[in-house]
PDB file of N, CA and C in Angstrom:
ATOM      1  N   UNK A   1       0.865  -1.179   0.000  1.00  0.00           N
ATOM      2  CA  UNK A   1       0.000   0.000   0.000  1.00  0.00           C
ATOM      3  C   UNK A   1       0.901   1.228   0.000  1.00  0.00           C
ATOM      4  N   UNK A   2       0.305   2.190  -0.648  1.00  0.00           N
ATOM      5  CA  UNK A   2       1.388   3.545  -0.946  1.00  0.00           C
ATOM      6  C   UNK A   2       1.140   4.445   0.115  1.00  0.00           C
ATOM      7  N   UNK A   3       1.886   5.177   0.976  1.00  0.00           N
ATOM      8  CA  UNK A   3       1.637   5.599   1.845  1.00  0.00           C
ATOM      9  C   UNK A   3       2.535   7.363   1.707  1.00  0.00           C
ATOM     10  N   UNK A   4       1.873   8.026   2.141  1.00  0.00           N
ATOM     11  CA  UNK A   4       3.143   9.427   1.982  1.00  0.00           C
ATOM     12  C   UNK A   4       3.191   9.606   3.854  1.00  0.00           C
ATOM     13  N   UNK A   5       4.549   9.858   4.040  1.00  0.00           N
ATOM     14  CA  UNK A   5       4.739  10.006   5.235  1.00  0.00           C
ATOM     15  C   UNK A   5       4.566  11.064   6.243  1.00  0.00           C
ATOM     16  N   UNK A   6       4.038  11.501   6.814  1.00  0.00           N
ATOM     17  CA  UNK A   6       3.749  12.638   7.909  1.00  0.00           C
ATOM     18  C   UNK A   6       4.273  13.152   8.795  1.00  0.00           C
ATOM     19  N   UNK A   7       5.320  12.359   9.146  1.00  0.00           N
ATOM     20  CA  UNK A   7       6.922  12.306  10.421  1.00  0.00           C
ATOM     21  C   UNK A   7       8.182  11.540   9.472  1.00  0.00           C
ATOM     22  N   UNK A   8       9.236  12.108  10.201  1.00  0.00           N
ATOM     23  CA  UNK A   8      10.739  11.128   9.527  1.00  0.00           C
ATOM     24  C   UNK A   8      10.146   9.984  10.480  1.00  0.00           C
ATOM     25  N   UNK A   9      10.881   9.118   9.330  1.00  0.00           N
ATOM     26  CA  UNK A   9      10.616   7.546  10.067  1.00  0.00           C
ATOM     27  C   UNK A   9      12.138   6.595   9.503  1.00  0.00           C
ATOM     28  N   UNK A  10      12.611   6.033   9.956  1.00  0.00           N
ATOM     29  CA  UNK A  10      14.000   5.499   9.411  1.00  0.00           C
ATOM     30  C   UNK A  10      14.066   3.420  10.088  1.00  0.00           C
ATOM     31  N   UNK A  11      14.500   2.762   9.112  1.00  0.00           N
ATOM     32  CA  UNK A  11      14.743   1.423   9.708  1.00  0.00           C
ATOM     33  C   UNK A  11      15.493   1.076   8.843  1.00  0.00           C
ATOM     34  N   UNK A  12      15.803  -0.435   8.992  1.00  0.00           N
ATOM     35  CA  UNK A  12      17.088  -0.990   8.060  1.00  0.00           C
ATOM     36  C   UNK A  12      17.249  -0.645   6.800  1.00  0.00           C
ATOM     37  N   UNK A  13      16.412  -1.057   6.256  1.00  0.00           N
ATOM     38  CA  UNK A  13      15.690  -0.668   4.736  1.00  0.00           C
ATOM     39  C   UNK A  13      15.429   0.976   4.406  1.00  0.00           C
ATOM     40  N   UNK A  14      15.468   1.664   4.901  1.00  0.00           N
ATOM     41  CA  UNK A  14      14.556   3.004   4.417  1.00  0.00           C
ATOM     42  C   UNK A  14      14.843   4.026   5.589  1.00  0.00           C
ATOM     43  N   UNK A  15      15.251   5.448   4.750  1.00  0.00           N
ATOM     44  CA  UNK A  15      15.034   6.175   5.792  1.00  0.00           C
ATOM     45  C   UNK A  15      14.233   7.579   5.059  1.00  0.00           C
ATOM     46  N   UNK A  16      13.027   7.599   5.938  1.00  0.00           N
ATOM     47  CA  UNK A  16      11.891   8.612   5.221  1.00  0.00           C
ATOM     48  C   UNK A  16      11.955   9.847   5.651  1.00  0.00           C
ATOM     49  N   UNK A  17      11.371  11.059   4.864  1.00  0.00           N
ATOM     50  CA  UNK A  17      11.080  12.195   5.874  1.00  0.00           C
ATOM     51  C   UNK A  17       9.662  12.464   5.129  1.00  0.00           C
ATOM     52  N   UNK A  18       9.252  13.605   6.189  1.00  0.00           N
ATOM     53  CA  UNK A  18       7.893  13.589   5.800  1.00  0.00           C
ATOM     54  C   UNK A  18       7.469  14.098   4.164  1.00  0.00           C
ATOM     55  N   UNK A  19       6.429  13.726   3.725  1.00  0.00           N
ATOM     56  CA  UNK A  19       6.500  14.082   2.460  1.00  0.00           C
ATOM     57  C   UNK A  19       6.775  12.912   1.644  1.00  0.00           C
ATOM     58  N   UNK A  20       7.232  11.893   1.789  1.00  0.00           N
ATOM     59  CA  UNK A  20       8.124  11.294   0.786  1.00  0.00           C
ATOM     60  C   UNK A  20       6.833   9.775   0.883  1.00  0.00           C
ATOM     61  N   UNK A  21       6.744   9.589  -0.402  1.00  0.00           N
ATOM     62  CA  UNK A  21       5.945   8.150  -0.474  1.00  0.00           C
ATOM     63  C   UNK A  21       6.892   6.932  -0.470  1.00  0.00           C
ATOM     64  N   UNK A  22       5.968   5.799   0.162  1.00  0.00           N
ATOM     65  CA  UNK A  22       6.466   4.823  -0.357  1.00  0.00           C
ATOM     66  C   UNK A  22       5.711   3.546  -0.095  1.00  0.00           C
ATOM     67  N   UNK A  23       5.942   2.306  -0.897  1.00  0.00           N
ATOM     68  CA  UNK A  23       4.976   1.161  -0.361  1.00  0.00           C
ATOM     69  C   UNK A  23       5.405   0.391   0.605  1.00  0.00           C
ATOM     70  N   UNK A  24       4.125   0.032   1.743  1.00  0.00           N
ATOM     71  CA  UNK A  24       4.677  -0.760   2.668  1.00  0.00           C
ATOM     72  C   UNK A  24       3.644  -2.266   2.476  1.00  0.00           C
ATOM     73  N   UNK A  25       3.754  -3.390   3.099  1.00  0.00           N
ATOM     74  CA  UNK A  25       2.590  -4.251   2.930  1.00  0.00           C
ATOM     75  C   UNK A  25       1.780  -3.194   3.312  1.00  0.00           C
ATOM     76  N   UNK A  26       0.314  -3.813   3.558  1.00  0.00           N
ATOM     77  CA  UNK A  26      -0.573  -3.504   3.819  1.00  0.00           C
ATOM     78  C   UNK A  26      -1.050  -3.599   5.252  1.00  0.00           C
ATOM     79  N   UNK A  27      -0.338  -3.821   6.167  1.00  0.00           N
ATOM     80  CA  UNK A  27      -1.158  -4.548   7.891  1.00  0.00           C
ATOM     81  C   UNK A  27       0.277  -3.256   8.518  1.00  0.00           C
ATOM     82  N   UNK A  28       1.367  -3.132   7.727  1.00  0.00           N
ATOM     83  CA  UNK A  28       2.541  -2.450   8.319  1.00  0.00           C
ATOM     84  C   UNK A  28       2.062  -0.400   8.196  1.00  0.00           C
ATOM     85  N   UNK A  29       1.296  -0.473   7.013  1.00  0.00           N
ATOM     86  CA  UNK A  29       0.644   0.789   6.262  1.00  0.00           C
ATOM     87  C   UNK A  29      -0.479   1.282   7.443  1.00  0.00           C
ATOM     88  N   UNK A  30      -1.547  -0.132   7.029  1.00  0.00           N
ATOM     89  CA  UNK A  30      -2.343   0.751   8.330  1.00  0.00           C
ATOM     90  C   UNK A  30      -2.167   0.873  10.055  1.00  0.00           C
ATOM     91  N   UNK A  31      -0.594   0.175   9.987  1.00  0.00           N
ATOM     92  CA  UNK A  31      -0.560   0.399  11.031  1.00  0.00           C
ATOM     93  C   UNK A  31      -0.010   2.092  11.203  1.00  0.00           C
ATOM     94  N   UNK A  32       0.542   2.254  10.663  1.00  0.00           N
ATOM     95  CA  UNK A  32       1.647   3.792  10.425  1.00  0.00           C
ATOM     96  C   UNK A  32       0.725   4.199  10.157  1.00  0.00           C
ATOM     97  N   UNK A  33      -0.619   4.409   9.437  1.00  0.00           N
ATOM     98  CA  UNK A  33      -1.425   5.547   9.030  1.00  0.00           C
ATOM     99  C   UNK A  33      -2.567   5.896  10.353  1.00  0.00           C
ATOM    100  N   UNK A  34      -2.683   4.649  11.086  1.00  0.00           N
ATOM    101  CA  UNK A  34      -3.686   4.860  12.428  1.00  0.00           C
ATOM    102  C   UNK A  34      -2.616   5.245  13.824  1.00  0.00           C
ATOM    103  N   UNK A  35      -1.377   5.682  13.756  1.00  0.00           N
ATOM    104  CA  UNK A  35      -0.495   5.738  14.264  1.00  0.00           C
ATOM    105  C   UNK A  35      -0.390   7.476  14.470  1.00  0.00           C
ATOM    106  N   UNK A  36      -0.619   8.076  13.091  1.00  0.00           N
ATOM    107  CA  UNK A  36      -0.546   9.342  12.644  1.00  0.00           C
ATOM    108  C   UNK A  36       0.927   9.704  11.983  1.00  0.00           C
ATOM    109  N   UNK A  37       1.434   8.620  11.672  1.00  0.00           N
ATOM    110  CA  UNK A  37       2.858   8.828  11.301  1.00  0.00           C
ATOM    111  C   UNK A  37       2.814   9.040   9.319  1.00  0.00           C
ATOM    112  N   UNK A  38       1.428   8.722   9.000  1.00  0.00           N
ATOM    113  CA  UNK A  38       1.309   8.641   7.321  1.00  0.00           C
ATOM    114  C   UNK A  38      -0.134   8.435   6.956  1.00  0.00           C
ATOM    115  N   UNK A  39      -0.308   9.030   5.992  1.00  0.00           N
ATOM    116  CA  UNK A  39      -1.530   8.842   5.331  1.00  0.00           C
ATOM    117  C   UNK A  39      -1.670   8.134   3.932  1.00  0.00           C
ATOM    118  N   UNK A  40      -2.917   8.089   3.802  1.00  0.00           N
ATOM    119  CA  UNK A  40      -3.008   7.119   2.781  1.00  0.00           C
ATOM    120  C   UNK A  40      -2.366   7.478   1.260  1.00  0.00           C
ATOM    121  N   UNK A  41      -2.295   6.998   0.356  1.00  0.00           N
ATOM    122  CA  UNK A  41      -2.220   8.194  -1.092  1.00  0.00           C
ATOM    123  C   UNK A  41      -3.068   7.295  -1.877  1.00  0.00           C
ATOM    124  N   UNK A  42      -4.548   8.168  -2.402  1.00  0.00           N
ATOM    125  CA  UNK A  42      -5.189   7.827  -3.112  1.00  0.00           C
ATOM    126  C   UNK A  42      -4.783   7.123  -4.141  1.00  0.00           C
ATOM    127  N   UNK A  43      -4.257   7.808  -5.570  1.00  0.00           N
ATOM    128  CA  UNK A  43      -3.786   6.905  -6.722  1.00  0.00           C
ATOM    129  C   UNK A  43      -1.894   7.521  -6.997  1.00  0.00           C
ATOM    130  N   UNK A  44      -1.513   6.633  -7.792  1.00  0.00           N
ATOM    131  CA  UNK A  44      -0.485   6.721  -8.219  1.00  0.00           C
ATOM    132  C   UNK A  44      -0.270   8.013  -9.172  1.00  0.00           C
ATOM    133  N   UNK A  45       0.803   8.829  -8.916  1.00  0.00           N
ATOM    134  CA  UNK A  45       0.965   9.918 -10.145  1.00  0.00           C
ATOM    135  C   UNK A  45       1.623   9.538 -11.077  1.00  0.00           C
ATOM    136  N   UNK A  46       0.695   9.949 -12.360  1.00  0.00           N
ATOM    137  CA  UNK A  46       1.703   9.246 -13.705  1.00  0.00           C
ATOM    138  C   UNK A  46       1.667  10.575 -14.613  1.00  0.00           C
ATOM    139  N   UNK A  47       2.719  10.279 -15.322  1.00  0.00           N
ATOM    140  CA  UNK A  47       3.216  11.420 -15.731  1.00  0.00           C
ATOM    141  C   UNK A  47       2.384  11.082 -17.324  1.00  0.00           C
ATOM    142  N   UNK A  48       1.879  12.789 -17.555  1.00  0.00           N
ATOM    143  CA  UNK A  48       1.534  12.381 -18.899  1.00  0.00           C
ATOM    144  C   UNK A  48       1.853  13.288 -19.906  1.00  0.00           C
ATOM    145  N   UNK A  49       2.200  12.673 -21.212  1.00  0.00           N
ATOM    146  CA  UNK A  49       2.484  13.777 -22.531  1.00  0.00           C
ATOM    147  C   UNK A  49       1.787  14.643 -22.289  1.00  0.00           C
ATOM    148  N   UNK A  50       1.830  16.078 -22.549  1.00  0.00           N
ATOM    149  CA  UNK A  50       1.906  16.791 -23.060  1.00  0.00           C
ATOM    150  C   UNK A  50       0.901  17.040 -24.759  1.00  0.00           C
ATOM    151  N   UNK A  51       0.059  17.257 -25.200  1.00  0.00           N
ATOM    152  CA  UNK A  51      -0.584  17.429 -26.175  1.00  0.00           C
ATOM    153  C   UNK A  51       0.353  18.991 -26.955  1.00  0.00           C
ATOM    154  N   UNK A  52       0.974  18.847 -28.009  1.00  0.00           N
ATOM    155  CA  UNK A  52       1.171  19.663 -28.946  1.00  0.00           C
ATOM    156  C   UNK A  52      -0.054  20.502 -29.205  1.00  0.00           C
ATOM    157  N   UNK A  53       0.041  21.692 -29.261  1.00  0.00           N
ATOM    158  CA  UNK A  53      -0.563  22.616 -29.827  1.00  0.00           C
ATOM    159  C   UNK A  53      -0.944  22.626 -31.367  1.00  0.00           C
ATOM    160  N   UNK A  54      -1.889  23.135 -31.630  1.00  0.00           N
ATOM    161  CA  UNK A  54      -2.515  22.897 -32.885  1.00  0.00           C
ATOM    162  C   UNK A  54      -1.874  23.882 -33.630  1.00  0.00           C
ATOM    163  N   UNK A  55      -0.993  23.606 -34.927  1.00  0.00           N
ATOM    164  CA  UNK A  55      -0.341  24.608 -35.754  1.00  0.00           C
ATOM    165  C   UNK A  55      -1.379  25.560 -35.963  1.00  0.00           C
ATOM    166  N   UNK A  56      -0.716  26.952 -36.430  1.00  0.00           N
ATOM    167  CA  UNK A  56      -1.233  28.453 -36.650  1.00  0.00           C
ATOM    168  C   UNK A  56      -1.459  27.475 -38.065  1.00  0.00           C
ATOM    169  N   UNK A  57      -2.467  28.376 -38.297  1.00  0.00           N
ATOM    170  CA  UNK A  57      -3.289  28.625 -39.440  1.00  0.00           C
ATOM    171  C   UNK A  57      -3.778  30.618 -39.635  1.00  0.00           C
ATOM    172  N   UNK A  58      -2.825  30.386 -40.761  1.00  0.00           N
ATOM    173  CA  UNK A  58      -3.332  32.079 -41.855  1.00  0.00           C
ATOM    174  C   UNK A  58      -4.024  31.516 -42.934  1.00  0.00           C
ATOM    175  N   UNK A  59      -5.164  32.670 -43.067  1.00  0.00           N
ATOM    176  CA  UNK A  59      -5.810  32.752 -44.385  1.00  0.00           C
ATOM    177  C   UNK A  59      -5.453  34.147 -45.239  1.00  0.00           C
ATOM    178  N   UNK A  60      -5.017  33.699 -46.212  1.00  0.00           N
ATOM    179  CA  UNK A  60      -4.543  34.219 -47.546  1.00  0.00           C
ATOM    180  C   UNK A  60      -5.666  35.205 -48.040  1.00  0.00           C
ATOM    181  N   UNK A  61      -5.505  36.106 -48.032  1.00  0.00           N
ATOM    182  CA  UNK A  61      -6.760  37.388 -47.960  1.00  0.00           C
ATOM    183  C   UNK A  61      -6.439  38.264 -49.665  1.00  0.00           C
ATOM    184  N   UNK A  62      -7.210  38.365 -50.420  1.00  0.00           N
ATOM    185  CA  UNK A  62      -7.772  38.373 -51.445  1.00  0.00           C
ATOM    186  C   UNK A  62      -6.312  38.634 -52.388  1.00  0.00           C
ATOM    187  N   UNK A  63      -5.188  38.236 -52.283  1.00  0.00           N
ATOM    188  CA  UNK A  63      -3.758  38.310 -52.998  1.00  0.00           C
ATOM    189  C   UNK A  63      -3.672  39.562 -53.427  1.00  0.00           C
ATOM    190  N   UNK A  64      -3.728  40.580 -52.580  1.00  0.00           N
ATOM    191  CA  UNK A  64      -4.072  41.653 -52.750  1.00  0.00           C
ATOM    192  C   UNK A  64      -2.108  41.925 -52.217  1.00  0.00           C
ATOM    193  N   UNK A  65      -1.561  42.778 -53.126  1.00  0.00           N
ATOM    194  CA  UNK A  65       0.175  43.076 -52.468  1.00  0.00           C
ATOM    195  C   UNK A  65       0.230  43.923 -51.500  1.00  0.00           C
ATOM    196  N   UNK A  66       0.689  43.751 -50.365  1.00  0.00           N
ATOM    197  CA  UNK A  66       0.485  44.251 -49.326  1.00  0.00           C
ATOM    198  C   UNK A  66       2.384  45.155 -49.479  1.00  0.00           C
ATOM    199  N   UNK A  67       3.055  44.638 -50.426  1.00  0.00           N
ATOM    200  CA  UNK A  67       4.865  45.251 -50.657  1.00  0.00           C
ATOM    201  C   UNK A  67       4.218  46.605 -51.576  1.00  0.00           C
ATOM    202  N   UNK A  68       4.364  47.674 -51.298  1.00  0.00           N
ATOM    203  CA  UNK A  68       4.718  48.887 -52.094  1.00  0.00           C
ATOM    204  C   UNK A  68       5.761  49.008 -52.514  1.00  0.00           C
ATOM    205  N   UNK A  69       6.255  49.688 -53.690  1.00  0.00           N
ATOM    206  CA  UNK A  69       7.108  49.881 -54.751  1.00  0.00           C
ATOM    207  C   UNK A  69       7.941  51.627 -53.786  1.00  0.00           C
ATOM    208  N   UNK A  70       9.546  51.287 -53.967  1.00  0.00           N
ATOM    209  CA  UNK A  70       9.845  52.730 -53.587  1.00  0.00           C
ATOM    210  C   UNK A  70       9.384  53.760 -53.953  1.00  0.00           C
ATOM    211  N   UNK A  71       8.866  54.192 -52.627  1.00  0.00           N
ATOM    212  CA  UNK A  71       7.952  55.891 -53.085  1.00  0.00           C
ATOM    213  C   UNK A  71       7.140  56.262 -53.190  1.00  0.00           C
ATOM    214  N   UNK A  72       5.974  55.106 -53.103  1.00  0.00           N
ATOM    215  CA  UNK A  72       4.873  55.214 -53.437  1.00  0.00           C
ATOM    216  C   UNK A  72       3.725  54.313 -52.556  1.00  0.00           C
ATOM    217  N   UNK A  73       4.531  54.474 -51.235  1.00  0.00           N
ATOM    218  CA  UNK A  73       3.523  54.010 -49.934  1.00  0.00           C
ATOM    219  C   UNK A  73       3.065  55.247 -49.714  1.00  0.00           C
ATOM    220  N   UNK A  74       2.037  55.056 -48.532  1.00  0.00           N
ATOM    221  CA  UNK A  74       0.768  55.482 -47.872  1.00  0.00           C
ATOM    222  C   UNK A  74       1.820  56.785 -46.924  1.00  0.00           C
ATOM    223  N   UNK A  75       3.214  56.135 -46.292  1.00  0.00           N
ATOM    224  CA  UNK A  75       3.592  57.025 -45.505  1.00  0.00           C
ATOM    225  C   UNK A  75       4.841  57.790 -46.421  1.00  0.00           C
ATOM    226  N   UNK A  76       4.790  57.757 -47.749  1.00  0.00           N
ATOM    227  CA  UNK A  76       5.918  58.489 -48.497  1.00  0.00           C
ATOM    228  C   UNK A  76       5.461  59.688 -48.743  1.00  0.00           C
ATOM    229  N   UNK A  77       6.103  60.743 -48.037  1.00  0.00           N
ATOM    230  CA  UNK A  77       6.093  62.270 -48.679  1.00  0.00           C
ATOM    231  C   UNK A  77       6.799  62.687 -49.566  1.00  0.00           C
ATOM    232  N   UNK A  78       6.749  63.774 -50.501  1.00  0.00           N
ATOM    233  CA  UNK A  78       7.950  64.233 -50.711  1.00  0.00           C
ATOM    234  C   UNK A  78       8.104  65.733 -49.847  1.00  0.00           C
ATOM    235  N   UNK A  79       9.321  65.467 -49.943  1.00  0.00           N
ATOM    236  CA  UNK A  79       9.903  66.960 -49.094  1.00  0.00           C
ATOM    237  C   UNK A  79      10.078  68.373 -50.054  1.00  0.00           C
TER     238      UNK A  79
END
């Protein structure tokens, strides 16, 4: 049973601090969790991809030239 720990706890095998999961049988778990030394952990965290973003999409607007010729844009004066 997966247990996350609530106090440091240390023995031959393992030395915990609080915060840190790990599995114990099951009779050793609820004993530490009715103890107040750990609580239960619902499900396992699994790591998951990531979904890519959906490529940009432009629409091509009436092929109209948006490049002006030297001199003869909107912001060309003459002096």
């Amino acid at each position: 049973m997966l247990i996350k720990m609530t106090v440091g706890l240390s023995g031959v095998e393992y030395s915990l601090n609080p915060g840190d999961e790990r599995d114990f049988p099951q009779d050793e778990a609820i004993r530490l969790i009715e103890a107040g030394y750990a609580a239960p952990v619902a499900e396992r965290k699994v790591e998951k991809a990531v979904k890519a973003p959906a490529p940009e999409r432009r629409v091509k607007r009436g092929g109209k030239n948006v490049v002006s010729a030297n001199g003869n844009g909107p912001g060309d004066r003459a002096h």
